[in-house]
C-alpha atoms as a PDB file:
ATOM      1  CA  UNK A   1     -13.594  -9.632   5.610  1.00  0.00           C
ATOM      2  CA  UNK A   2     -12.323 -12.085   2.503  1.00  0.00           C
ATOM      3  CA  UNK A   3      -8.799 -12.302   2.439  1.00  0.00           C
ATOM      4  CA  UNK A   4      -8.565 -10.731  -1.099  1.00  0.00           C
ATOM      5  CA  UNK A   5     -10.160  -7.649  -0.287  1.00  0.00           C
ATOM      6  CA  UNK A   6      -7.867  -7.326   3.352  1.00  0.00           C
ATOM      7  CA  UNK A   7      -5.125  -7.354   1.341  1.00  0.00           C
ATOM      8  CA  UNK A   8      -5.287  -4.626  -1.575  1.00  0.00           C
ATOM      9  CA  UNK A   9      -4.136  -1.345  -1.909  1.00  0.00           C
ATOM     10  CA  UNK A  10       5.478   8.331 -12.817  1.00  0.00           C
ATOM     11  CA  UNK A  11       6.954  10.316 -14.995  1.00  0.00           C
ATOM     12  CA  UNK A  12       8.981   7.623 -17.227  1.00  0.00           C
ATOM     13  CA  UNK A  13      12.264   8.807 -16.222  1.00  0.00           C
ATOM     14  CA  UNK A  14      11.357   9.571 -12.188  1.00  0.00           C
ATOM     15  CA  UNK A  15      13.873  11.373  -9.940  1.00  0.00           C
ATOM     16  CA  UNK A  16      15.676   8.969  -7.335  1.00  0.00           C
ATOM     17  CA  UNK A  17      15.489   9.495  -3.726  1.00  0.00           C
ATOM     18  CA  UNK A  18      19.237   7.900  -2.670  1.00  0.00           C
ATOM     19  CA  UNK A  19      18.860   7.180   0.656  1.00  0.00           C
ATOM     20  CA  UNK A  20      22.198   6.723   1.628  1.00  0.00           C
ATOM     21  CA  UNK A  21      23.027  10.286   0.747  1.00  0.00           C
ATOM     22  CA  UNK A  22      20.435  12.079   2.774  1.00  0.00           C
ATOM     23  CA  UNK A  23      19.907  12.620   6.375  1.00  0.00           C
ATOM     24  CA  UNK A  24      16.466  11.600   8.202  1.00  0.00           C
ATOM     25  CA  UNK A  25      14.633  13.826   9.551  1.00  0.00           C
ATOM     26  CA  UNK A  26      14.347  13.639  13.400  1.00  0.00           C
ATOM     27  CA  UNK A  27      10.710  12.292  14.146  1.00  0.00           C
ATOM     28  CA  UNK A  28       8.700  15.088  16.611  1.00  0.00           C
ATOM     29  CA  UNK A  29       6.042  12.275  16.861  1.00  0.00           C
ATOM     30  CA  UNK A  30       6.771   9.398  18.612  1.00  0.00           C
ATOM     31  CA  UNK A  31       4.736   6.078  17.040  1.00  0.00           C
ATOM     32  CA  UNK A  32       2.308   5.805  20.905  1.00  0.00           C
ATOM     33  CA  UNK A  33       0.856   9.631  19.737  1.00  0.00           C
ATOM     34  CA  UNK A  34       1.237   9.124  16.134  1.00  0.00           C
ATOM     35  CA  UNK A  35      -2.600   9.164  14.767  1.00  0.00           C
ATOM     36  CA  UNK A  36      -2.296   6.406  12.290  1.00  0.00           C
ATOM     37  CA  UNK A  37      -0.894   3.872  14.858  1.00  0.00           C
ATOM     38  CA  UNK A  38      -3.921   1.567  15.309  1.00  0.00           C
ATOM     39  CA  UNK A  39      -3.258   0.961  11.233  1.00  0.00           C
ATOM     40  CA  UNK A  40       0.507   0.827  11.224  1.00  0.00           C
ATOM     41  CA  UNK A  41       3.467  -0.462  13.022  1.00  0.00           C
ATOM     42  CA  UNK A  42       2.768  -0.516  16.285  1.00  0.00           C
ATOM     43  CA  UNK A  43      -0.944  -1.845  15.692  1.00  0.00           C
ATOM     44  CA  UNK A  44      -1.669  -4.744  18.279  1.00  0.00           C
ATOM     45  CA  UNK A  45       1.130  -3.723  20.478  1.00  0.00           C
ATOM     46  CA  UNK A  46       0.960  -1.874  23.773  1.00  0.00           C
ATOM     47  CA  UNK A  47       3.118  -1.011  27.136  1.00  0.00           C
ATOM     48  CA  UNK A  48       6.238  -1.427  27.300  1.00  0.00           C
ATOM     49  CA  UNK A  49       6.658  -2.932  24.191  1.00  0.00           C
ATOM     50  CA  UNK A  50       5.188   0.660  22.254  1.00  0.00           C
ATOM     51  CA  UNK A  51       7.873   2.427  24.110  1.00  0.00           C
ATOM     52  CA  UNK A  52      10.733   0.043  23.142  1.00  0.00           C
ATOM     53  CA  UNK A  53       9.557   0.927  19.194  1.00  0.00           C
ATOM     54  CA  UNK A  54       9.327   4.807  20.413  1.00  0.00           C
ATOM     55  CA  UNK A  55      13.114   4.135  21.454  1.00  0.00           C
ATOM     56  CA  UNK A  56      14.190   2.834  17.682  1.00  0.00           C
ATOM     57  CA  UNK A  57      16.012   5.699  15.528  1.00  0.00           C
ATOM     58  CA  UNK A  58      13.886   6.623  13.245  1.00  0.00           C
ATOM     59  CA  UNK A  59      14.070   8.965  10.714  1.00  0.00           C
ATOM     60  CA  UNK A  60      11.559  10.863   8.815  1.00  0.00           C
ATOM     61  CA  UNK A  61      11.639  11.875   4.815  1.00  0.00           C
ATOM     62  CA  UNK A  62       9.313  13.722   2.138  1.00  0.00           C
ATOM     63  CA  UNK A  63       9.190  12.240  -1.399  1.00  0.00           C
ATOM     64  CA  UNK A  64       8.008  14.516  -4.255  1.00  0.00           C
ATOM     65  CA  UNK A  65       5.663  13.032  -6.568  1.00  0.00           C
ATOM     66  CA  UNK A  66       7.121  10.897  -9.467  1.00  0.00           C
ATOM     67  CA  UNK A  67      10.206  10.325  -7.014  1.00  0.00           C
ATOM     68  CA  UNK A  68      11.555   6.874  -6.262  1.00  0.00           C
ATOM     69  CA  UNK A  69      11.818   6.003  -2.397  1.00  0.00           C
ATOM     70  CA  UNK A  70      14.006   3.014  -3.996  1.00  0.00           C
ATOM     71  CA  UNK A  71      14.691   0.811  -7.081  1.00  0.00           C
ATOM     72  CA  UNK A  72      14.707  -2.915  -7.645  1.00  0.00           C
ATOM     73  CA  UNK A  73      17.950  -4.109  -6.760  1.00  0.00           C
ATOM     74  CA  UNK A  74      18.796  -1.323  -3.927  1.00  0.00           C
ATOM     75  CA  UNK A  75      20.262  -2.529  -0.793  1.00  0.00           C
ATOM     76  CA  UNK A  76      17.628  -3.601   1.956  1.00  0.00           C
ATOM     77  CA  UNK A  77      18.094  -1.174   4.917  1.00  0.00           C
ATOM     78  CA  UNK A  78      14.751   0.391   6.033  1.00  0.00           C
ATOM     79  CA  UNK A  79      11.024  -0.842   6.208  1.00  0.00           C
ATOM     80  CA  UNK A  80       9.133   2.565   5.897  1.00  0.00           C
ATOM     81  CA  UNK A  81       5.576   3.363   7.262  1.00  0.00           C
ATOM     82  CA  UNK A  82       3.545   5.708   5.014  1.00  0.00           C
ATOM     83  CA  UNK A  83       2.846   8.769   6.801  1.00  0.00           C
ATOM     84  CA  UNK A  84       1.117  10.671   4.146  1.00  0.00           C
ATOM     85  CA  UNK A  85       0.234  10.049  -0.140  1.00  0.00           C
ATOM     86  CA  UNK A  86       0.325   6.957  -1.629  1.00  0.00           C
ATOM     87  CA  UNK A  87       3.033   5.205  -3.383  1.00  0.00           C
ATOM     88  CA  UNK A  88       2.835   2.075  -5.991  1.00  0.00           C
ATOM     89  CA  UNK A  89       4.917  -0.950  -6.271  1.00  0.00           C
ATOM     90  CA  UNK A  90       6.124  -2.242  -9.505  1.00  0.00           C
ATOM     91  CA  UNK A  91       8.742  -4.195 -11.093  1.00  0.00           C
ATOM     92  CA  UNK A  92      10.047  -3.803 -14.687  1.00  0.00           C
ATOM     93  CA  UNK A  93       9.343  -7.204 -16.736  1.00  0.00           C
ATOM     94  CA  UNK A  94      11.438  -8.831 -19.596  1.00  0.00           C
ATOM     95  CA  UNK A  95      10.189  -6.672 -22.665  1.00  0.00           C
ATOM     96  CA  UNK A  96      10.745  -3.785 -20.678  1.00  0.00           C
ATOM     97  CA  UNK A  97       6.964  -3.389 -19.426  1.00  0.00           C
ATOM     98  CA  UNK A  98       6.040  -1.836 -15.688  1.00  0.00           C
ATOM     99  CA  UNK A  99       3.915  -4.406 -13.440  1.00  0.00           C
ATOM    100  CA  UNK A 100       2.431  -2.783 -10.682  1.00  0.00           C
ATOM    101  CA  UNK A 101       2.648  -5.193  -7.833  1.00  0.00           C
ATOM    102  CA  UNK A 102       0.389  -2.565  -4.950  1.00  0.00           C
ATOM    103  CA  UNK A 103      -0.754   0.586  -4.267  1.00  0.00           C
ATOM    104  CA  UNK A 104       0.143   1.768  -0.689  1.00  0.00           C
ATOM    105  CA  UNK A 105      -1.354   4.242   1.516  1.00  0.00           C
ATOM    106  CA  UNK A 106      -0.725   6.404   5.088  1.00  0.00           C
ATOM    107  CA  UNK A 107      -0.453   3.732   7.659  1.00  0.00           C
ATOM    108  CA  UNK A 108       0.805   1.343   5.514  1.00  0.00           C
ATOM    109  CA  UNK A 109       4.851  -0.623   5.143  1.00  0.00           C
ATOM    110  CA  UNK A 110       6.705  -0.434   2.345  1.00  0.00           C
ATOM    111  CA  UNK A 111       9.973  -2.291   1.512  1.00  0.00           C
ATOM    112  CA  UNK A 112       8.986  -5.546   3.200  1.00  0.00           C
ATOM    113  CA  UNK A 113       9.980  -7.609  -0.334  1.00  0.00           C
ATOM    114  CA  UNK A 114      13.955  -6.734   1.121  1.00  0.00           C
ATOM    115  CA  UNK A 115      14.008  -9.359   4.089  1.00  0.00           C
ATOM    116  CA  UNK A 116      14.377 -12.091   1.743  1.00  0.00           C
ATOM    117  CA  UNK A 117      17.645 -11.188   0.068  1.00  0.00           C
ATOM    118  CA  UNK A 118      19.127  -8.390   1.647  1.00  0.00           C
ATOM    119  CA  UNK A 119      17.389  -5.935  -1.310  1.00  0.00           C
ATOM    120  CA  UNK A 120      14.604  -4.533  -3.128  1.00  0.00           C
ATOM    121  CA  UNK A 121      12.677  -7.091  -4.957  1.00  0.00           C
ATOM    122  CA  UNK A 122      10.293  -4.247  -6.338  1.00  0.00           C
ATOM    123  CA  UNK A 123      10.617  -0.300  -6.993  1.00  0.00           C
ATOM    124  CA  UNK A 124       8.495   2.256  -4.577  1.00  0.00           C
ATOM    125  CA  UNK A 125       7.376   5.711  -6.631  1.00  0.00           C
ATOM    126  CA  UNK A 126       5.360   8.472  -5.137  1.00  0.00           C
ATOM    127  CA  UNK A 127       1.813   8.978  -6.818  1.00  0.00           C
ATOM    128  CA  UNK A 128       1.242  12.109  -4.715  1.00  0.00           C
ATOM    129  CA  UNK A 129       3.549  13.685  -2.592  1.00  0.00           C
ATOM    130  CA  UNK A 130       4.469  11.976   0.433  1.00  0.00           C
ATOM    131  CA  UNK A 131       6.215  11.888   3.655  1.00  0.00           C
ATOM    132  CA  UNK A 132       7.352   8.410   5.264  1.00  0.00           C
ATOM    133  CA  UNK A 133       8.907   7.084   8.445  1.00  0.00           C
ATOM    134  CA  UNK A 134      12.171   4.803   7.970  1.00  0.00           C
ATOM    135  CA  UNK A 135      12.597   2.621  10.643  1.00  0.00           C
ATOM    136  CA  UNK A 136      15.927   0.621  10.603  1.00  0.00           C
ATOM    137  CA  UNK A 137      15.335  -3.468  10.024  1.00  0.00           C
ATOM    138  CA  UNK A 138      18.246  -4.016  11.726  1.00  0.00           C
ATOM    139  CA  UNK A 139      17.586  -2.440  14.947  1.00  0.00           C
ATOM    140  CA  UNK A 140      13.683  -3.622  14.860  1.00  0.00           C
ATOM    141  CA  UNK A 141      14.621  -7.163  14.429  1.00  0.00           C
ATOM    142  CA  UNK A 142      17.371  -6.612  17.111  1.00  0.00           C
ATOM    143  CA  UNK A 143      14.739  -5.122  19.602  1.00  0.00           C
ATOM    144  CA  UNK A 144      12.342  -8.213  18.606  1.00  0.00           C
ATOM    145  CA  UNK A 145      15.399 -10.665  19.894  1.00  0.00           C
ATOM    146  CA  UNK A 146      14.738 -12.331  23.323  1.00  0.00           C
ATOM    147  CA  UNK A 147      10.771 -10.373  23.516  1.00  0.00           C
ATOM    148  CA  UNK A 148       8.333 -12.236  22.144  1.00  0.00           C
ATOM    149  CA  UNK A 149       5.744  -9.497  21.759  1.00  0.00           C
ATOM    150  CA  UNK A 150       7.829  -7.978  19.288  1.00  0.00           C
ATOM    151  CA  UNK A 151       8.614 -10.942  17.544  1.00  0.00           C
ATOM    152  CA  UNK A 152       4.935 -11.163  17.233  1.00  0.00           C
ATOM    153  CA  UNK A 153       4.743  -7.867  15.267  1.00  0.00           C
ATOM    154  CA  UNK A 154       7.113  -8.912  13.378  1.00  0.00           C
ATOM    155  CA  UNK A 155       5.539 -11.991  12.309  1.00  0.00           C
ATOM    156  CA  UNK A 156       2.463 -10.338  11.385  1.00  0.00           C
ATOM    157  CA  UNK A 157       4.057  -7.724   9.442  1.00  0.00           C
ATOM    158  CA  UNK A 158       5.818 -10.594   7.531  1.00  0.00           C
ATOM    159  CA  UNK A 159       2.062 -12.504   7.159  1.00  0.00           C
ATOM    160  CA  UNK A 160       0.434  -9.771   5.834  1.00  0.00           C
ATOM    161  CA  UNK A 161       2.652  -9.250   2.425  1.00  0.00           C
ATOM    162  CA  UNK A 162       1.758 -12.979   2.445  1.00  0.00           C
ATOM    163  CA  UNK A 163      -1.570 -12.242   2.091  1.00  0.00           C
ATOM    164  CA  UNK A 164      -1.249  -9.240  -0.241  1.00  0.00           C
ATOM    165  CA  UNK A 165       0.770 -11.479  -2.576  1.00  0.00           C
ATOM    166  CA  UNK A 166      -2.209 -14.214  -2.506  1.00  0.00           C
ATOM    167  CA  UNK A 167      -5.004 -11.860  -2.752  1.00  0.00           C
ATOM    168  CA  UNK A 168      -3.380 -10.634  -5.950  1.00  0.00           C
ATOM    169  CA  UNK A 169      -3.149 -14.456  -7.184  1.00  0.00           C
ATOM    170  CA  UNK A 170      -6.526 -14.929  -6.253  1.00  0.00           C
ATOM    171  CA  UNK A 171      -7.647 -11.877  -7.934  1.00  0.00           C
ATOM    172  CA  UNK A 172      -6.198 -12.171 -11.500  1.00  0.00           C
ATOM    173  CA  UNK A 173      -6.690 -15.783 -11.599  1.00  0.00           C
ATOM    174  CA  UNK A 174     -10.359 -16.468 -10.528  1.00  0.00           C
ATOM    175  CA  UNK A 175     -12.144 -13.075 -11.329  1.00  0.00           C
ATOM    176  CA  UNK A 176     -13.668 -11.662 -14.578  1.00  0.00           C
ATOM    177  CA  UNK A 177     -12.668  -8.049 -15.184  1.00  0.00           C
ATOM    178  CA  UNK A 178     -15.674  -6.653 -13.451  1.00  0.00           C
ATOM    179  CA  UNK A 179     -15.221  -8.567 -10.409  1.00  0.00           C
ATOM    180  CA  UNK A 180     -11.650  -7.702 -10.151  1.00  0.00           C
ATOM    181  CA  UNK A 181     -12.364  -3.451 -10.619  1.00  0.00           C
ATOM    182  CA  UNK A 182     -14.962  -3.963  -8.280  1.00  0.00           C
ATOM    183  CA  UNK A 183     -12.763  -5.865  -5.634  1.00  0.00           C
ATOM    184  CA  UNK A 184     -10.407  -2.662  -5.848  1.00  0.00           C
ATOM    185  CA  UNK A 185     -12.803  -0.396  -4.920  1.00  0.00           C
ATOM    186  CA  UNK A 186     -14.209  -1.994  -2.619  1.00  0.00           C
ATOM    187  CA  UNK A 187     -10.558  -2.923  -0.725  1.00  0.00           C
ATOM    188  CA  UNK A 188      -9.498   0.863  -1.532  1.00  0.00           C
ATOM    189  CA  UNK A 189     -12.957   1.889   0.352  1.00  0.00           C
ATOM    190  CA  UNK A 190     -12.681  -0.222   3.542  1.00  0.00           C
ATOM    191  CA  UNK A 191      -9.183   1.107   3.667  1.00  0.00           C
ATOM    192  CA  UNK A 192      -9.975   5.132   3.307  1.00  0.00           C
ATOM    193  CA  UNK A 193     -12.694   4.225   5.871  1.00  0.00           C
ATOM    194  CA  UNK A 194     -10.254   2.961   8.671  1.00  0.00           C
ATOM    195  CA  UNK A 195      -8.171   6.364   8.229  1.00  0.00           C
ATOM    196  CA  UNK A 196     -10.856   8.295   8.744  1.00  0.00           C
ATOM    197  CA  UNK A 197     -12.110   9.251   5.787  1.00  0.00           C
ATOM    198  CA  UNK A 198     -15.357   8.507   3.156  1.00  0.00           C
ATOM    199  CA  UNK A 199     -16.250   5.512   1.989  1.00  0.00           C
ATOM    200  CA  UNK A 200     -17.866   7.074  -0.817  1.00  0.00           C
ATOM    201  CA  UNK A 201     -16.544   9.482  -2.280  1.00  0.00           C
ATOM    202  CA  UNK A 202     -12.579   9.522  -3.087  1.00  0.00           C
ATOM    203  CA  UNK A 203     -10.037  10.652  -5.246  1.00  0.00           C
ATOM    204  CA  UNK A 204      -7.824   7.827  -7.109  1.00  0.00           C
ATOM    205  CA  UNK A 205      -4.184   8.616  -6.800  1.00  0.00           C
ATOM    206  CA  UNK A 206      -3.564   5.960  -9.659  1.00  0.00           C
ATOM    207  CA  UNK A 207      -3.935   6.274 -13.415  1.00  0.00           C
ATOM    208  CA  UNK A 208      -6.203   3.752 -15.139  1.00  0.00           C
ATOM    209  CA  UNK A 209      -2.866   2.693 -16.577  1.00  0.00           C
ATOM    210  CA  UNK A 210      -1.894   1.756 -13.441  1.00  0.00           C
ATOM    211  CA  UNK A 211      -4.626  -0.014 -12.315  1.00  0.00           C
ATOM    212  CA  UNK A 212      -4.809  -1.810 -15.195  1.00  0.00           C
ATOM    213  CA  UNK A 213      -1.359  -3.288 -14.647  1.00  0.00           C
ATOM    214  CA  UNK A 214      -2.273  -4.063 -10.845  1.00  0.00           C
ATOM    215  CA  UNK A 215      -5.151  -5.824 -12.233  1.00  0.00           C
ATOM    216  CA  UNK A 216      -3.916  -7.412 -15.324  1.00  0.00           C
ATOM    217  CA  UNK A 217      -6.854  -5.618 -17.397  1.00  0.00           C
ATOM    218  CA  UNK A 218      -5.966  -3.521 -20.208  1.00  0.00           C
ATOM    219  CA  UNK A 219      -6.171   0.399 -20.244  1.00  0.00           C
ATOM    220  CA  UNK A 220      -9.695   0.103 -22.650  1.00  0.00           C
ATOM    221  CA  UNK A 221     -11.033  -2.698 -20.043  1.00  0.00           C
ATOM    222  CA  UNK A 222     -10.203  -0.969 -16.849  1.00  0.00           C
ATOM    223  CA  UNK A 223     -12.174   2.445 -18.880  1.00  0.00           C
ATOM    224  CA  UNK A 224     -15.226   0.001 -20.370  1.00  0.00           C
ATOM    225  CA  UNK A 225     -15.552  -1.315 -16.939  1.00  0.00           C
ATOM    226  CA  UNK A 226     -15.608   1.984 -15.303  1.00  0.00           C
ATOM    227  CA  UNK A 227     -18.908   2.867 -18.023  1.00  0.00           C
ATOM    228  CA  UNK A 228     -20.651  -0.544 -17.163  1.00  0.00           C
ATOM    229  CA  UNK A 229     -20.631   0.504 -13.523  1.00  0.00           C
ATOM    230  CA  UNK A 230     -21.714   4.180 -14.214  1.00  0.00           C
ATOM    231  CA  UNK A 231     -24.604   2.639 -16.495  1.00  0.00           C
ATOM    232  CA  UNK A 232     -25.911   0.278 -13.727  1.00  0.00           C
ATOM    233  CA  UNK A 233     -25.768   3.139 -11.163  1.00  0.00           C
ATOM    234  CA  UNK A 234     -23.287   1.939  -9.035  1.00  0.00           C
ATOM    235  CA  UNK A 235     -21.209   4.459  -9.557  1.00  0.00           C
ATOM    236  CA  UNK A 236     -20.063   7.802 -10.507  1.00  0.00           C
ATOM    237  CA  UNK A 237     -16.995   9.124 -12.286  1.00  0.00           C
ATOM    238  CA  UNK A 238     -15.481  12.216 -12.897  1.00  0.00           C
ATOM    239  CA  UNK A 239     -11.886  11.264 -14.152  1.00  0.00           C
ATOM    240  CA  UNK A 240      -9.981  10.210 -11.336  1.00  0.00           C
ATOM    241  CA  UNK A 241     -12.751  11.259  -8.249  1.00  0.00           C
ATOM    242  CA  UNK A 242     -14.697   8.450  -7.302  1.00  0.00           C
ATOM    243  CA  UNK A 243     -18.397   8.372  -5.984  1.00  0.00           C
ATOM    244  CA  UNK A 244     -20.105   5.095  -5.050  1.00  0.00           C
ATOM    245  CA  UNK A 245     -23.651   5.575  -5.260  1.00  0.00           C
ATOM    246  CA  UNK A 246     -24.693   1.953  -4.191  1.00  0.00           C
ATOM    247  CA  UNK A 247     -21.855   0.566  -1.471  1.00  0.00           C
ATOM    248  CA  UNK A 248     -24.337  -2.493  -1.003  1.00  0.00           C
ATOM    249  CA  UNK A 249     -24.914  -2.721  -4.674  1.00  0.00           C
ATOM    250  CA  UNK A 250     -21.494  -3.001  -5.873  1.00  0.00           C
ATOM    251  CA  UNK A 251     -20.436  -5.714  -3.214  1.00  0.00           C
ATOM    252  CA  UNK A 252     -23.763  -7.693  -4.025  1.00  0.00           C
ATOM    253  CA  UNK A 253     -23.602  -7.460  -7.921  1.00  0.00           C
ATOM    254  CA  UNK A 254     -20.215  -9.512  -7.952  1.00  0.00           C
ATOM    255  CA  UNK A 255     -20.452 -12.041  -5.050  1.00  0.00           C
ATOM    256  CA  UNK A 256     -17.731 -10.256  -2.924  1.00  0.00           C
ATOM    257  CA  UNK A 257     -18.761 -11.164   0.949  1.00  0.00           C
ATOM    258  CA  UNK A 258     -17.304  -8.769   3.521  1.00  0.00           C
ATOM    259  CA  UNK A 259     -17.060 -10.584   7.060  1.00  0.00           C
END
């Protein structure tokens, strides 16, 4: 699979979750039984190694849609694993715009762009409502000291915002506006697929808005492009719910190689 694809995936005045002022959840499922762990933290890991994470404290919260998990500029403390809805990224530009940075879904980390400087380099806002697991950086990166298979997780969980932050590059620098709609589909696809669900047919938790801004494609583009692939029958689309007629078609049409 090409690197770009691999890596993909509010009210105006949203209601901020303050995580300092409420209490986790206790977790009643332990990452080795958890369903989505061949997509999340403990992917790649095994033994003794998936017990030591099963030993961390974590805690478990619900975000209502339009809620913030945290803002840009909060104090780093957790990395939190999706456990259900989808969030977006964003940061607020100069002039006061939103730039959505990703698009995040069950399985996935959030609040990786903290390690750097000890806090949030982006905001995290529920498109749906959610429910995610906050595991303390301070105690994984403790457990990772001295074990080397955990300092390997570690490492890949730091190469893979790597990646997402290229892909992005990649994709608003070196792809027309057609390619780059049809890049997100595609990504968002492969991604429902490995949790279990169609490839095919799918509801978009985003607003065209939004995926405009991920894409850096106007709201009119992101719409026209939608018609074009509805005209060559690649697609079909009923407001926000997806259906791809022609999987095949829409990777061939734009030169997008899966591996």
């Amino acid at each position: 699979m090409s690197a770009t694809l691999e890596a993909f995936v509010a009210p105006s005045h949203p209601a901020v979750f303050r995580q300092e002022s409420v209490s986790p959840v206790p977790l009643k499922t332990m990452c080795s039984s958890c369903h989505l762990n061949s997509v999340c933290l403990p992917c790649g890991v095994a033994g003794c190694d998936l017990l030591r994470i099963d030993g961390l404290n974590f805690g478990r919260r619900r975000i209502k849609v339009g809620q913030t998990l945290y803002r840009e500029g909060d104090r780093f403390q957790f990395i939190y694993a999706v456990r259900s809805g989808t969030f977006k990224s964003s940061l607020m530009l100069a002039d006061g715009r939103e730039q959505i940075s990703g698009f995040y879904m069950a399985g996935e980390l959030l609040g990786l762009d903290g390690v750097a400087n000890g806090e949030h380099a982006s905001s995290a806002t529920a498109l749906e409502d959610t429910e995610v697991c906050a595991i303390p950086y301070a105690h994984l990166t403790e457990l990772a000291a001295g074990n080397p298979g955990m300092q390997h997780m570690l490492g890949r969980l730091m190469s893979r915002e790597i990646v997402r932050e290229h892909s992005l590059m990649v994709l608003l620098g070196s792809m027309n506006a057609e390619e780059r709609l049809a890049a997100f589909l595609l990504n968002l696809s492969q991604r429902l697929n490995a949790r279990g669900y169609s490839a095919t047919e799918f509801h978009l938790r985003m607003s065209r808005a939004e995926i405009g801004s991920y894409l850096g494609m106007t709201l009119e583009t992101v719409s026209r492009t939608f018609s074009t692939f509805q005209q060559h029958r690649l697609l079909e689309v009923d407001k926000r719910h997806i259906r791809v007629i022609d999987l095949d078609g829409l990777k061939r049409a734009f030169e997008i190689r899966l591996h």
